[in-house]
Protein backbone atom coordinates (compact mmCIF):
# COMPACT_ATOMS: atom_id res chain seq x y z
CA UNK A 1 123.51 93.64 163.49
CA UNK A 2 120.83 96.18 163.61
CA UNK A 3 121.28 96.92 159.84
CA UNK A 4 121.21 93.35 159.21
CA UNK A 5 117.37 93.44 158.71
CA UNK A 6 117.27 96.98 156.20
CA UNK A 7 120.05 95.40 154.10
CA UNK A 8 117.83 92.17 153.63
CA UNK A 9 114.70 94.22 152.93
CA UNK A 10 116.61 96.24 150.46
CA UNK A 11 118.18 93.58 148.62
CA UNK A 12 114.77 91.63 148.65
CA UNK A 13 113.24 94.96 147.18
CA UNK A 14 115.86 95.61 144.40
CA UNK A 15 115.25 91.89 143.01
CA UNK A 16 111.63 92.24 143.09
CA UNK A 17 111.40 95.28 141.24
CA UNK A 18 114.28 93.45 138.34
CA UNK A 19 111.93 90.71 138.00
CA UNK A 20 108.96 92.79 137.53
CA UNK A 21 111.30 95.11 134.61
CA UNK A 22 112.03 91.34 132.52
CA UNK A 23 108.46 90.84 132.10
CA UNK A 24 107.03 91.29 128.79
CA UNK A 25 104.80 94.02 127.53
CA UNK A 26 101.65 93.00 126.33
CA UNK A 27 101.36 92.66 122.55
CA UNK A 28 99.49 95.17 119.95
CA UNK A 29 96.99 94.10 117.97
CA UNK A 30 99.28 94.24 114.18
CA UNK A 31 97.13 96.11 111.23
CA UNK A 32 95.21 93.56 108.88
CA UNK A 33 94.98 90.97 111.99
CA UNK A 34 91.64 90.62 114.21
CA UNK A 35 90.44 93.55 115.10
CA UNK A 36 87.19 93.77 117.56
CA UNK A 37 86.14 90.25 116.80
CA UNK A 38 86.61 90.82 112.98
CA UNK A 39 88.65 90.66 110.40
CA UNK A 40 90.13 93.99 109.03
CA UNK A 41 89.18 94.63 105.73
CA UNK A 42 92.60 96.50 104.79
CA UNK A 43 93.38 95.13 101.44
CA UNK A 44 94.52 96.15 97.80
CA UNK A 45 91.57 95.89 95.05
CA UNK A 46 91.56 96.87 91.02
CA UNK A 47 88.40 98.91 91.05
CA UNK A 48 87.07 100.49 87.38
CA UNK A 49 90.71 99.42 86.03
CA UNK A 50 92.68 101.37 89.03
CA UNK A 51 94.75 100.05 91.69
CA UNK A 52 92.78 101.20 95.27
CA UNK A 53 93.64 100.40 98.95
CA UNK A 54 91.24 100.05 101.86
CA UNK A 55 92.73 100.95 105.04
CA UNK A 56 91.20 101.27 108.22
CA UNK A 57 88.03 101.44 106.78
CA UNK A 58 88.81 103.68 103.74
CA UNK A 59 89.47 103.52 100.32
CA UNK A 60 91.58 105.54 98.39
CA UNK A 61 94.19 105.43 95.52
CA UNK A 62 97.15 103.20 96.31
CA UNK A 63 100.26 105.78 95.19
CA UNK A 64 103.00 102.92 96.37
CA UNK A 65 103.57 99.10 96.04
CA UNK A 66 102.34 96.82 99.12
CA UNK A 67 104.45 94.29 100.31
CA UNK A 68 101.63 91.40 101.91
CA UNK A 69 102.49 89.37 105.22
CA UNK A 70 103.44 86.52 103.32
CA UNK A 71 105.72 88.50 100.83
CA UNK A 72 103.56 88.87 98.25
CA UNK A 73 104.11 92.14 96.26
CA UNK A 74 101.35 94.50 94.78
CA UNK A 75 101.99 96.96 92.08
CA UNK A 76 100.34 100.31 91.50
CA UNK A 77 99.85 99.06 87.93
CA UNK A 78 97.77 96.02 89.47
CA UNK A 79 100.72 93.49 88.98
CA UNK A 80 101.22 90.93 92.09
CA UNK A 81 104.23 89.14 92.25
CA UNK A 82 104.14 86.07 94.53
CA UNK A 83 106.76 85.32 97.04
CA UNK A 84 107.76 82.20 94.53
CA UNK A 85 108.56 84.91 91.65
CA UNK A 86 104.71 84.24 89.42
CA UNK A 87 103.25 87.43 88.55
CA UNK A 88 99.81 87.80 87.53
CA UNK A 89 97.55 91.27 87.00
CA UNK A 90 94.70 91.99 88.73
CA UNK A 91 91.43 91.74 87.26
CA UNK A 92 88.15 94.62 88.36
CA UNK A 93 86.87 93.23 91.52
CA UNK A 94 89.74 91.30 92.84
CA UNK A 95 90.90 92.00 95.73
CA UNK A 96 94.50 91.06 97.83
CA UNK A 97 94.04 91.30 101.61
CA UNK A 98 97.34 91.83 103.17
CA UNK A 99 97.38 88.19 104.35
CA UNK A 100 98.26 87.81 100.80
CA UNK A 101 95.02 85.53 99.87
CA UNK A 102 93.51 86.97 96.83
CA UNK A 103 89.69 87.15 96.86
CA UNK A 104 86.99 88.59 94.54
CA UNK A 105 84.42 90.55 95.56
CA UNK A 106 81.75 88.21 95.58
CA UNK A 107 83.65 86.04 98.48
CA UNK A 108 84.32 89.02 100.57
CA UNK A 109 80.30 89.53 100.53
CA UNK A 110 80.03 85.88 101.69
CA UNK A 111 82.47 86.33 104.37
CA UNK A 112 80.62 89.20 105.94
CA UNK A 113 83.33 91.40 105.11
CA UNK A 114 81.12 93.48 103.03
CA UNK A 115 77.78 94.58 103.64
CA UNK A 116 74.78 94.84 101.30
CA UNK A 117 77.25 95.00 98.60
CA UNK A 118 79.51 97.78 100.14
CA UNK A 119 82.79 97.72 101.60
CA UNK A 120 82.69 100.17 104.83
CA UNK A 121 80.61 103.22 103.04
CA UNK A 122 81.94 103.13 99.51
CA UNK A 123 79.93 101.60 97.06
CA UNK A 124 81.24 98.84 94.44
């Protein structure tokens, strides 16, 4: 009988501490999603007739196609093909954010995405 009471603490322990395991981490923030308040401004643009990415702030050339969140496709050559199977080819200053919502770069300066007619520190 004496044990009684160390048995029930350690059974009470061992389910406390499985219960506490099956909880969920909490989530990441996911690339091209809110970040800090904002929007992330990682996207694919045609700039001077050349396919460019901005990610995390930076721009450089984009050497491989991008597959957007809703399974839009964009080609190095500038060629998007749409989830439904339309293509279309980028024109200079358009821009796909990897929601898959093409914008030009006059709507990203209204949205406060870009400022003073720069995206991050590269100028347009």
């Amino acid at each position: 009988m004496k044990k009684l009471p160390y048995i029930l603490a350690a059974l009470l322990f061992a389910g406390l501490t499985d219960a506490q395991a099956q909880t969920t981490p909490a989530a990441k923030p996911m690339a091209g999603h809110m970040q800090k308040g904002k929007m992330s401004k990682d996207c694919c643009m045609m700039k001077d007739g050349k396919m460019m990415m901005m990610k995390g702030g930076k721009m450089m050339p984009m050497t491989a196609d991008m597959t957007m969140a809703d399974g839009t496709t964009c080609m190095t050559d500038g060629t998007c093909k749409m989830k439904d199977g339309t293509t279309m080819k980028m024109k200079d200053g358009q821009c796909m954010m990897m929601s898959g919502k093409m914008e030009s770069m006059d709507e990203m300066k209204k949205s406060g995405m870009m400022k003073d007619g720069k995206m991050g520190k590269m100028k347009m």
